[in-house]
N, C-alpha and C. Protein backbone atom coordinates (compact mmCIF):
# COMPACT_ATOMS: atom_id res chain seq x y z
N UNK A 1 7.94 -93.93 -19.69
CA UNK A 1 8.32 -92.66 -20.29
C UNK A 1 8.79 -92.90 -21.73
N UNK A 2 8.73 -92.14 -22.68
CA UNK A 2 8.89 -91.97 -24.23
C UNK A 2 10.10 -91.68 -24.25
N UNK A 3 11.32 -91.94 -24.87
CA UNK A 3 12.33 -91.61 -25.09
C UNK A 3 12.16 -90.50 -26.65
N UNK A 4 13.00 -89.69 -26.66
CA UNK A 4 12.89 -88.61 -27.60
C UNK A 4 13.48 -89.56 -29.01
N UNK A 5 13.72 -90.17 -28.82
CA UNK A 5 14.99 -91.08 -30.16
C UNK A 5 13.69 -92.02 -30.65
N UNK A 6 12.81 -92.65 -29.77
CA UNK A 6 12.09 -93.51 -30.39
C UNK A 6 10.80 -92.82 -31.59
N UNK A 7 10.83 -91.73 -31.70
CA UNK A 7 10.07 -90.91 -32.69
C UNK A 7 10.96 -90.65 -33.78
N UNK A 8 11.90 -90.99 -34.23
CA UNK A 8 12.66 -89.87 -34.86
C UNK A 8 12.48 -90.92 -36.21
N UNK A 9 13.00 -92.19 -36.30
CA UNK A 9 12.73 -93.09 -37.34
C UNK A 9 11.87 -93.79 -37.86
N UNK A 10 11.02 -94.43 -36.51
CA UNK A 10 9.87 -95.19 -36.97
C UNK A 10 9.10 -94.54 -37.04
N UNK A 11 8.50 -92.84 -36.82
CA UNK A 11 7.68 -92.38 -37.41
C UNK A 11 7.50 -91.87 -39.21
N UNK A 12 9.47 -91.88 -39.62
CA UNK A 12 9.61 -91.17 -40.60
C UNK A 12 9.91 -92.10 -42.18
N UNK A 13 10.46 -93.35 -41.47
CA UNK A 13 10.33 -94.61 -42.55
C UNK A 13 9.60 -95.79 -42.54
N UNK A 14 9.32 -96.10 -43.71
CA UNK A 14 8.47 -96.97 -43.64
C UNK A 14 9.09 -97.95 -42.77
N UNK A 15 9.95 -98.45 -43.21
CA UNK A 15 10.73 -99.77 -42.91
C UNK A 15 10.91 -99.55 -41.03
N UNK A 16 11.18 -98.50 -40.37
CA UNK A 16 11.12 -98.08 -39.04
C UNK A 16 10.55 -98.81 -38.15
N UNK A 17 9.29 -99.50 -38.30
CA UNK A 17 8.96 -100.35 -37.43
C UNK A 17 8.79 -101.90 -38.29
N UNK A 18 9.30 -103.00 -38.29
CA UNK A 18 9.84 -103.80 -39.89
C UNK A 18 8.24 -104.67 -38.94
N UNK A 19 7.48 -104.49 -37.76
CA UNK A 19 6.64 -105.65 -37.48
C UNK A 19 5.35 -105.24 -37.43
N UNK A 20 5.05 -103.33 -37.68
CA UNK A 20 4.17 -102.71 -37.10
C UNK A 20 3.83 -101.57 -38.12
N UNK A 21 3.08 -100.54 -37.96
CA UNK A 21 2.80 -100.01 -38.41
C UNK A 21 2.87 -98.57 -37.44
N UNK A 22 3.33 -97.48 -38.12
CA UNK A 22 3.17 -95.94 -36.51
C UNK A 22 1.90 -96.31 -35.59
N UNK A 23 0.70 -96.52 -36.69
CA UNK A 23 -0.90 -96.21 -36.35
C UNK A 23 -1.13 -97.08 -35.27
N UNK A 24 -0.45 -98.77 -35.41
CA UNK A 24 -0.88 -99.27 -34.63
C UNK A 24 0.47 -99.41 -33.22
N UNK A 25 1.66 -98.57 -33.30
CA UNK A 25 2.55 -98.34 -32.08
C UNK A 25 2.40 -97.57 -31.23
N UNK A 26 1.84 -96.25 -31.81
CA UNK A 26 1.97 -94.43 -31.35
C UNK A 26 0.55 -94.60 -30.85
N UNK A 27 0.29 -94.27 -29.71
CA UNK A 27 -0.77 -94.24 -28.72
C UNK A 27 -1.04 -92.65 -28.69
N UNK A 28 -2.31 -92.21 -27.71
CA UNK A 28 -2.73 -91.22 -27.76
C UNK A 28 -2.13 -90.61 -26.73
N UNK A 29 -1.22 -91.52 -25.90
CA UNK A 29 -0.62 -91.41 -24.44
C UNK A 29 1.07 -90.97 -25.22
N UNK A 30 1.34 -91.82 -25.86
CA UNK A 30 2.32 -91.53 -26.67
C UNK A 30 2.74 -89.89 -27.11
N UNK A 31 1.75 -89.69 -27.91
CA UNK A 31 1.56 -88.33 -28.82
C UNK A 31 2.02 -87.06 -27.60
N UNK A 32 0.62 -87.85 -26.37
CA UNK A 32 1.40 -86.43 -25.69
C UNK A 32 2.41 -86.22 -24.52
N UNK A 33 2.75 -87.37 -24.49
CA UNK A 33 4.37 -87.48 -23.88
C UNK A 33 5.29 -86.90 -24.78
N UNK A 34 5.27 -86.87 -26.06
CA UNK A 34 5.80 -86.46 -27.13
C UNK A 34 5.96 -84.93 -27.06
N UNK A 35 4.97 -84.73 -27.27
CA UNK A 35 4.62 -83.43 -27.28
C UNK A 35 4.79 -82.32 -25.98
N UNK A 36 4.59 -83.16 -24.66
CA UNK A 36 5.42 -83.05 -23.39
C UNK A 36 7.09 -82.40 -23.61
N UNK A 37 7.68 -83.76 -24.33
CA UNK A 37 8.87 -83.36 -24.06
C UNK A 37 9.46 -82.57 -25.14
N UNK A 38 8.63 -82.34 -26.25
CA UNK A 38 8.89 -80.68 -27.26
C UNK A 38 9.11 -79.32 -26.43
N UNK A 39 7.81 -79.44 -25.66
CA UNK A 39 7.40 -78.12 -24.83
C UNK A 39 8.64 -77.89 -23.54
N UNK A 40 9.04 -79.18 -22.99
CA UNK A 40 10.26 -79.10 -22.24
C UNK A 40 11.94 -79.20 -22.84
N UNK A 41 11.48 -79.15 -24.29
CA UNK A 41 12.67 -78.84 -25.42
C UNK A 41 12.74 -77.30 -24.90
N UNK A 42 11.45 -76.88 -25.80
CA UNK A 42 11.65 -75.64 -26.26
C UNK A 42 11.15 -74.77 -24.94
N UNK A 43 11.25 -75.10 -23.87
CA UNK A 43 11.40 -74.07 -22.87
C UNK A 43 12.57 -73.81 -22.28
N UNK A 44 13.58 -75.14 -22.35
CA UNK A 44 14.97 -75.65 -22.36
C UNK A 44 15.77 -73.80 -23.00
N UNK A 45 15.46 -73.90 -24.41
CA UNK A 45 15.97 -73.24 -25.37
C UNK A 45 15.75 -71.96 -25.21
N UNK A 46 14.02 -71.38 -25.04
CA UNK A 46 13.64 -70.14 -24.32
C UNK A 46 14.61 -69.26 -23.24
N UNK A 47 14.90 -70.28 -22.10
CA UNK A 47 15.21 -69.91 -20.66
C UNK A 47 16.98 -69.84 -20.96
N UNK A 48 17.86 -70.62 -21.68
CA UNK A 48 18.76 -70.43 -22.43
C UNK A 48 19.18 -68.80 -23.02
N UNK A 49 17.88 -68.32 -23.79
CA UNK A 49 18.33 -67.41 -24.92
C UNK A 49 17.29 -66.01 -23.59
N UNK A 50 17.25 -66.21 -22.69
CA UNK A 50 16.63 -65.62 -21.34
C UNK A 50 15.56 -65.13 -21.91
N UNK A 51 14.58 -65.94 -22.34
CA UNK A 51 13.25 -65.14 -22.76
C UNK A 51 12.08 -66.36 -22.30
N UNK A 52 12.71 -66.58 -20.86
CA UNK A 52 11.48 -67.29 -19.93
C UNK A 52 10.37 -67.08 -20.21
């Protein structure tokens, strides 16, 4: 599983991954675990503000 924290730096500085590069860390499996846990952000936030 993708932790939400491991996107936040090494996608946004260079220096973020000091051995690697995003292109060659961030998988296509990656992206949408990622993107998984946006959609279970922002349904989080939806069901919150009651607009399930």
């Amino acid at each position: 599983m993708v932790r939400a924290h491991s996107h936040y730096i090494p996608t946004r500085y260079p220096n973020g991954l000091p051995d690697s590069i995003p292109a060659r860390v961030y998988t296509r499996r990656s992206a949408e675990e990622a993107l998984h846990l946006a959609d279970l952000a922002l349904q989080s936030v939806q069901v919150k503000l009651g607009k399930e």
